[in-house]
PDB file of N, CA and C in Angstrom:
ATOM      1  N   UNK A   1      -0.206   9.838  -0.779  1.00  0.00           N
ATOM      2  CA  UNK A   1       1.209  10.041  -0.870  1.00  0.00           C
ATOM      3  C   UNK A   1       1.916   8.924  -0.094  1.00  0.00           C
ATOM      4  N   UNK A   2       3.052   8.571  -0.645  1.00  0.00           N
ATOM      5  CA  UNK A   2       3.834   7.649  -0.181  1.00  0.00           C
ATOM      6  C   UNK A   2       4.847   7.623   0.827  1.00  0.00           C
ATOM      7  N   UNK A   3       5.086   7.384   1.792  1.00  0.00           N
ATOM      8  CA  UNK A   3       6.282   7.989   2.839  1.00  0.00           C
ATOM      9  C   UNK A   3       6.468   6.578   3.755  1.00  0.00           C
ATOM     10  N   UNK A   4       8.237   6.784   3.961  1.00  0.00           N
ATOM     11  CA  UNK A   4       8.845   6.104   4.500  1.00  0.00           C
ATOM     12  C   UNK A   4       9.185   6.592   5.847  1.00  0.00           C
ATOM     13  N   UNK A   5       8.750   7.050   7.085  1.00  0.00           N
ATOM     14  CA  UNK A   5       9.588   7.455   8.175  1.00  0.00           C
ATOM     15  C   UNK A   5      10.245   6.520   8.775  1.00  0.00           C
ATOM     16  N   UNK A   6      11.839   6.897   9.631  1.00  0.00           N
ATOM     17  CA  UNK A   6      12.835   6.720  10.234  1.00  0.00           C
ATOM     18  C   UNK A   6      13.136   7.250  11.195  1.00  0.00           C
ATOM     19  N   UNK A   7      13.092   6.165  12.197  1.00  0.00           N
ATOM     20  CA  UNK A   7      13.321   7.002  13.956  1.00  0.00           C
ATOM     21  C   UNK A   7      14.301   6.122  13.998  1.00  0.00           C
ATOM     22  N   UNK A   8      15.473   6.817  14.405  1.00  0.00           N
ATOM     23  CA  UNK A   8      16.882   5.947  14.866  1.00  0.00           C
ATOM     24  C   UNK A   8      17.111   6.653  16.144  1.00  0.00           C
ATOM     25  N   UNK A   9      16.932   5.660  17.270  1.00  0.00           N
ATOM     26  CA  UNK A   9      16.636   5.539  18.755  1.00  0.00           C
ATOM     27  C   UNK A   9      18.669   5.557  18.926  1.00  0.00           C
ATOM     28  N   UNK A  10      18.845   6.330  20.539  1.00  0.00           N
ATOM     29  CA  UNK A  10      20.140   6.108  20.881  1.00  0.00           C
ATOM     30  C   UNK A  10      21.040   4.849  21.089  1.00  0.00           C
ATOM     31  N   UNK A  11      20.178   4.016  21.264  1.00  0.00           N
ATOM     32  CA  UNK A  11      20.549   2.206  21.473  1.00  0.00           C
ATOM     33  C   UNK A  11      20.469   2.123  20.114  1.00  0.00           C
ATOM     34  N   UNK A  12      20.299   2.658  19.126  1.00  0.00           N
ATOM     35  CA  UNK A  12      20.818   1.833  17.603  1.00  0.00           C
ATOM     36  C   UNK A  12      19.908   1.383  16.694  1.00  0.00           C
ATOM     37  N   UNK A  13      18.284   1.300  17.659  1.00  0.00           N
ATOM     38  CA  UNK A  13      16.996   0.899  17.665  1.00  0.00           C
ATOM     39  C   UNK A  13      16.365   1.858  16.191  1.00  0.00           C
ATOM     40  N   UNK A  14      16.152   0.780  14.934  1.00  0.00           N
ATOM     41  CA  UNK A  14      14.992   1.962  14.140  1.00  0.00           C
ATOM     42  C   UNK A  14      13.752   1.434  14.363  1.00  0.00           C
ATOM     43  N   UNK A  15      12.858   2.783  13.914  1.00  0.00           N
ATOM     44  CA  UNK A  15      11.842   2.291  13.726  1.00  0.00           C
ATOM     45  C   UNK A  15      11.284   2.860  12.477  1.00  0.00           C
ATOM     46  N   UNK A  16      10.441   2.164  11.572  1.00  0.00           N
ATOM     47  CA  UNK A  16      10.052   2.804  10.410  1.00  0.00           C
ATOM     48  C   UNK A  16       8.731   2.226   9.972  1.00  0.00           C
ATOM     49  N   UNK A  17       8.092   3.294   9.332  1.00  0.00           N
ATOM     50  CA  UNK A  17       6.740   3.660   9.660  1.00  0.00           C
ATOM     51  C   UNK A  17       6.444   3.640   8.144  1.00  0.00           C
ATOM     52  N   UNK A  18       5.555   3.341   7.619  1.00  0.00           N
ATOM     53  CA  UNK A  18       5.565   3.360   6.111  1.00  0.00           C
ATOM     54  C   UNK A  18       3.850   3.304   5.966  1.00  0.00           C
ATOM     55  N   UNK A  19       3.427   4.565   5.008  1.00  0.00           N
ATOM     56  CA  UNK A  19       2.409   5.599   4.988  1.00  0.00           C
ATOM     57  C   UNK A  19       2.092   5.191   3.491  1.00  0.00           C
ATOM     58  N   UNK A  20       0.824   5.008   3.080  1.00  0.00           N
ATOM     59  CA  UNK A  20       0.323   5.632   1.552  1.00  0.00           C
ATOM     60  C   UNK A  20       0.443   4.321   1.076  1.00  0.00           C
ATOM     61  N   UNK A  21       1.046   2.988   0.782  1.00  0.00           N
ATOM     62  CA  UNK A  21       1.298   1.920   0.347  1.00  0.00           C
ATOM     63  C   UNK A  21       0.166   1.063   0.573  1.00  0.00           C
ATOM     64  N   UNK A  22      -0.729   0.717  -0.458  1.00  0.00           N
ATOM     65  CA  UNK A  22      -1.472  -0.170  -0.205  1.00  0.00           C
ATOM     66  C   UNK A  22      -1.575  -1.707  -0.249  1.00  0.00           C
ATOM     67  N   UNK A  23      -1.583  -2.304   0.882  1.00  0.00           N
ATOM     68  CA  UNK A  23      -1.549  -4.089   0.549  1.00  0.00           C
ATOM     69  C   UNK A  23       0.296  -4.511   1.258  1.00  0.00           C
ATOM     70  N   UNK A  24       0.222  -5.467   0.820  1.00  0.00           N
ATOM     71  CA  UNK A  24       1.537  -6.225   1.481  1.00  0.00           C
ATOM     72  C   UNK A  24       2.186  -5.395   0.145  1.00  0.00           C
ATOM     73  N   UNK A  25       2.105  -4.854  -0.703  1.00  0.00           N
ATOM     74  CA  UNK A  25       3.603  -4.201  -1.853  1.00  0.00           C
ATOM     75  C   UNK A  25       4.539  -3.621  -0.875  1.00  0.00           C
ATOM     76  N   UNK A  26       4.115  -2.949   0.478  1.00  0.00           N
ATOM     77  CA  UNK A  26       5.346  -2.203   1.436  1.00  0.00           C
ATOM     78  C   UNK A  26       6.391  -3.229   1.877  1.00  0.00           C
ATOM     79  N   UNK A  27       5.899  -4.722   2.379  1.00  0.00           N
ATOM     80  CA  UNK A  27       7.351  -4.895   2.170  1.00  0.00           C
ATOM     81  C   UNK A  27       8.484  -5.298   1.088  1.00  0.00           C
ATOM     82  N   UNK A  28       7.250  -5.052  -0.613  1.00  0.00           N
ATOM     83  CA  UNK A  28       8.169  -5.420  -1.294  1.00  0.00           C
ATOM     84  C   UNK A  28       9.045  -4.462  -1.710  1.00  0.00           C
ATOM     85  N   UNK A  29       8.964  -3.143  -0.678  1.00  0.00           N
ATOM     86  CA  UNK A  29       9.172  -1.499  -0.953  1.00  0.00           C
ATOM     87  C   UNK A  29      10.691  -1.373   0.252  1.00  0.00           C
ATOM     88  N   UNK A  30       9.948  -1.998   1.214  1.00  0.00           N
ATOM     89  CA  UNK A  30      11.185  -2.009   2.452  1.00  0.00           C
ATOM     90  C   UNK A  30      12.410  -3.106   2.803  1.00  0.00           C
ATOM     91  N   UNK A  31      12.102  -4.016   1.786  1.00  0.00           N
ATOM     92  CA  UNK A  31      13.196  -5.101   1.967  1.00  0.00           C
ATOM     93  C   UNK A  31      14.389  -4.661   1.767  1.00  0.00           C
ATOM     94  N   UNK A  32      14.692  -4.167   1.092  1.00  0.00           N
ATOM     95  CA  UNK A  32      16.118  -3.975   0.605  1.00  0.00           C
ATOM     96  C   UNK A  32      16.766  -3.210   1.575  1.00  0.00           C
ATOM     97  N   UNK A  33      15.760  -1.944   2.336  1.00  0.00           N
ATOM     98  CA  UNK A  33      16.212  -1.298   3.233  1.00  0.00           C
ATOM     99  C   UNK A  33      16.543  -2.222   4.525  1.00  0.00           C
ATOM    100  N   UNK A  34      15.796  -2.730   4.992  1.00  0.00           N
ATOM    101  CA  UNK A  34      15.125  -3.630   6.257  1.00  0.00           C
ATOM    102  C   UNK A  34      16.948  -4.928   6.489  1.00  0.00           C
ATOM    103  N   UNK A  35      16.981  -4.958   4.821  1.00  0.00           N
ATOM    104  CA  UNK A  35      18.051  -5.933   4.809  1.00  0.00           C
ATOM    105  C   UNK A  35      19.300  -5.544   5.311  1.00  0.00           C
ATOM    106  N   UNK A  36      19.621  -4.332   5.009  1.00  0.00           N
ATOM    107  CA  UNK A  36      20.858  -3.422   4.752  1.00  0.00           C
ATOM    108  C   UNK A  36      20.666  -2.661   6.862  1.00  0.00           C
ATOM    109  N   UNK A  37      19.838  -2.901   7.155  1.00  0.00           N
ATOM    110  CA  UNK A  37      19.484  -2.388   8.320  1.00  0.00           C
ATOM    111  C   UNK A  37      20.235  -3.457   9.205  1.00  0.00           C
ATOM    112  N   UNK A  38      19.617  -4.316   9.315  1.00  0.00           N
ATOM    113  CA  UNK A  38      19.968  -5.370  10.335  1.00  0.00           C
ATOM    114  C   UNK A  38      18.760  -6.639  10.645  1.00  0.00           C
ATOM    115  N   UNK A  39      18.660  -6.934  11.505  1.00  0.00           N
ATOM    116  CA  UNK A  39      17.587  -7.850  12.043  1.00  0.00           C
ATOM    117  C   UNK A  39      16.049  -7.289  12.002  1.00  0.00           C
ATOM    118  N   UNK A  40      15.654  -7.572  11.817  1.00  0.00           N
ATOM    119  CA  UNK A  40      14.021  -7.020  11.613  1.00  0.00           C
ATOM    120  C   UNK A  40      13.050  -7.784  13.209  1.00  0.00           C
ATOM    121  N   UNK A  41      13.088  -7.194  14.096  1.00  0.00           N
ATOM    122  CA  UNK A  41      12.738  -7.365  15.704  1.00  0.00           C
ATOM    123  C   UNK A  41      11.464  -7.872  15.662  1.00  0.00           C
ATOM    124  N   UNK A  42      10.850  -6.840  14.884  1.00  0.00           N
ATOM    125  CA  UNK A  42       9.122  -7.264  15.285  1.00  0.00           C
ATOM    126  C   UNK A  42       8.271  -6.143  14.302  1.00  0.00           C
ATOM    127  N   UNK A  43       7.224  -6.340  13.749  1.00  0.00           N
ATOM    128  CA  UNK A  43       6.377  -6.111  12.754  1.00  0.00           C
ATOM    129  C   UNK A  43       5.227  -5.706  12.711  1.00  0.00           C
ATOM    130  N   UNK A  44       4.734  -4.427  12.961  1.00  0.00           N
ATOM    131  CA  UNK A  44       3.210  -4.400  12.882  1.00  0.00           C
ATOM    132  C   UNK A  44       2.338  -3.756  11.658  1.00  0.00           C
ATOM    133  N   UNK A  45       1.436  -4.213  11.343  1.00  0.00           N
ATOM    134  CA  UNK A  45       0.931  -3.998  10.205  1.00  0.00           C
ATOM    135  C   UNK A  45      -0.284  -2.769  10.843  1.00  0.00           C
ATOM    136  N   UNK A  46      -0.141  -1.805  10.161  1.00  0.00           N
ATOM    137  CA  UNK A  46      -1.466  -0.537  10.331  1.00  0.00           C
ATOM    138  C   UNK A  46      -2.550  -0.697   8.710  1.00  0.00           C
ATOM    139  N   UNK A  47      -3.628  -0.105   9.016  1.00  0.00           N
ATOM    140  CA  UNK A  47      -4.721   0.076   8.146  1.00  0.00           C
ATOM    141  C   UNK A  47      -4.433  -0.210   6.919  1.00  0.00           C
ATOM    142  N   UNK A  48      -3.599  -0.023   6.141  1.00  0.00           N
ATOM    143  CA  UNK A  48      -3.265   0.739   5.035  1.00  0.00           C
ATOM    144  C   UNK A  48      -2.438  -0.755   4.104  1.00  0.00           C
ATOM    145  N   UNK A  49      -2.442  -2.035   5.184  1.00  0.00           N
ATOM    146  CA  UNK A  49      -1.657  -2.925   4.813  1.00  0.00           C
ATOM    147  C   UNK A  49      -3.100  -3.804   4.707  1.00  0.00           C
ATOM    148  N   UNK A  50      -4.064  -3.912   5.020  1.00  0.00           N
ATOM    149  CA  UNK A  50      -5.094  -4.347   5.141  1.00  0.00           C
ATOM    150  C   UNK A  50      -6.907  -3.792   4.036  1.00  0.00           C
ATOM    151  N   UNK A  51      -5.928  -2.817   2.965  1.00  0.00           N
ATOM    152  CA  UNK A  51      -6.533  -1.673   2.603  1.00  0.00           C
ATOM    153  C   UNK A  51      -6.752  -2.736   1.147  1.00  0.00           C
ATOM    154  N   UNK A  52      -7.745  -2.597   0.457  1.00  0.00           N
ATOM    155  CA  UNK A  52      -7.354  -3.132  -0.883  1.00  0.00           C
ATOM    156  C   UNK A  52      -7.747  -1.638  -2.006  1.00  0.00           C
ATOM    157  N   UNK A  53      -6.504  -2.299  -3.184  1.00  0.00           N
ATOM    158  CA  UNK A  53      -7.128  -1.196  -4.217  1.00  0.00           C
ATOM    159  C   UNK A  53      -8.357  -1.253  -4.885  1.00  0.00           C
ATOM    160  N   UNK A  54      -9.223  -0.365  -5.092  1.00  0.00           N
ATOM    161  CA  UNK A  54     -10.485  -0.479  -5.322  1.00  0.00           C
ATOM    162  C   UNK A  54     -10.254   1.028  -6.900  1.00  0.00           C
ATOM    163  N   UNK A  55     -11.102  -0.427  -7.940  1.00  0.00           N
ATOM    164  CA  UNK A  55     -11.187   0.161  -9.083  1.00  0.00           C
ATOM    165  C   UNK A  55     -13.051   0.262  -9.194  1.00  0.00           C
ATOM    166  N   UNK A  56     -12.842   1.193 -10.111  1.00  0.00           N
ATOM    167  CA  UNK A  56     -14.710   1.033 -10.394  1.00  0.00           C
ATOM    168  C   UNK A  56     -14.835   1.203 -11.934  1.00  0.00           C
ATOM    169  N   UNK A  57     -15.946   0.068 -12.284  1.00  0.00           N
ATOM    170  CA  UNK A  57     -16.037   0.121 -13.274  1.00  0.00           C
ATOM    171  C   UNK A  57     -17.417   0.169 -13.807  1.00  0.00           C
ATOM    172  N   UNK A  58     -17.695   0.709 -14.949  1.00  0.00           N
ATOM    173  CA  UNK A  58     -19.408   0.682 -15.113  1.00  0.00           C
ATOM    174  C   UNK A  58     -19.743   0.402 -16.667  1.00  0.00           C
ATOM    175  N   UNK A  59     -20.831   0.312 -16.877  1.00  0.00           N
ATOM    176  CA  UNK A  59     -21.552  -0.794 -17.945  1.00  0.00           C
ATOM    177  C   UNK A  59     -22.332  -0.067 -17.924  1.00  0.00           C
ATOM    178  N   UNK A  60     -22.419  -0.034 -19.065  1.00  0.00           N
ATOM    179  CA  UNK A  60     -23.878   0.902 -19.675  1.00  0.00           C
ATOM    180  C   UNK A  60     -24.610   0.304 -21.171  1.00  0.00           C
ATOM    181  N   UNK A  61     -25.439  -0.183 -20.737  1.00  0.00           N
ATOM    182  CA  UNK A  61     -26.640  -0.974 -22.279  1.00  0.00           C
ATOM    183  C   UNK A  61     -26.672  -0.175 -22.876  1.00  0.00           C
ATOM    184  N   UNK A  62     -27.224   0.243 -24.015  1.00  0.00           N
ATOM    185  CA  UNK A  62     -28.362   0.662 -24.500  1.00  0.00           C
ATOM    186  C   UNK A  62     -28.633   0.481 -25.482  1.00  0.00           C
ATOM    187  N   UNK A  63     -30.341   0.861 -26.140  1.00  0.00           N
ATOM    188  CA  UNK A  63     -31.057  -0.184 -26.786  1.00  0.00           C
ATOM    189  C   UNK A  63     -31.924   1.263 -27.696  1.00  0.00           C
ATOM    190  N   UNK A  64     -31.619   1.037 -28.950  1.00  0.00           N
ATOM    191  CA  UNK A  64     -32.132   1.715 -29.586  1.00  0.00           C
ATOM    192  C   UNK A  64     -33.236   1.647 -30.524  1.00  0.00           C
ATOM    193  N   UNK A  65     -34.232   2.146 -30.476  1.00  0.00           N
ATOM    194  CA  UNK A  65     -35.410   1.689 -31.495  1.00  0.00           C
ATOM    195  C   UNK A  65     -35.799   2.348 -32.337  1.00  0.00           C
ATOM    196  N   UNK A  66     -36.105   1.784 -33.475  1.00  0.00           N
ATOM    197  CA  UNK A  66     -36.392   2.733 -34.824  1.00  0.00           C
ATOM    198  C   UNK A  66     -37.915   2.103 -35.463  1.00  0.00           C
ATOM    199  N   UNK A  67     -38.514   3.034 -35.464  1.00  0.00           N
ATOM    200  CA  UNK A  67     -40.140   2.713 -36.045  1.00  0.00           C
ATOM    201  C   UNK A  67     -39.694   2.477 -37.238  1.00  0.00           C
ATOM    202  N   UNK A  68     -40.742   1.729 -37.960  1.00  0.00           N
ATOM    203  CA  UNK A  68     -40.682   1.274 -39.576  1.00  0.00           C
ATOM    204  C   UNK A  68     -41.373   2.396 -39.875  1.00  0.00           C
ATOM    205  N   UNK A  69     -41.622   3.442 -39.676  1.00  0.00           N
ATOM    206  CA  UNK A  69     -42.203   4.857 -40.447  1.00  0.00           C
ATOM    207  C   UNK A  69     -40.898   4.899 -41.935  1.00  0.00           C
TER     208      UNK A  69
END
């Protein structure tokens, strides 16, 4: 699941926390907000920005034989 949290500190201070987003797409998720916010202070990246999407895929032969009966 996807989530944006928002802590707006008494000095004016946010902080926002962004959950479920895999890879750098979060800040293509938070810019607009981030912009409309103000100055962007400082940046830390958790697990989840470092996460890649993982597909699986599988292959299967097979080989059929028919006697000349």
């Amino acid at each position: 699941m996807e989530t944006l949290e928002f802590i707006i500190y008494p000095d004016g201070r946010v902080k926002e926390t962004v959950t479920g987003i895999v890879g750098s797409s979060c800040q293509e998720v938070t810019a607009a907000i981030e912009a409309q916010l103000g100055v962007v202070v400082d940046q830390k990246t958790n697990a989840d920005y470092y996460a890649q999407n993982t597909t699986q895929s599988t292959t299967v032969a097979t080989q059929s034989n028919y006697s000349d009966w």
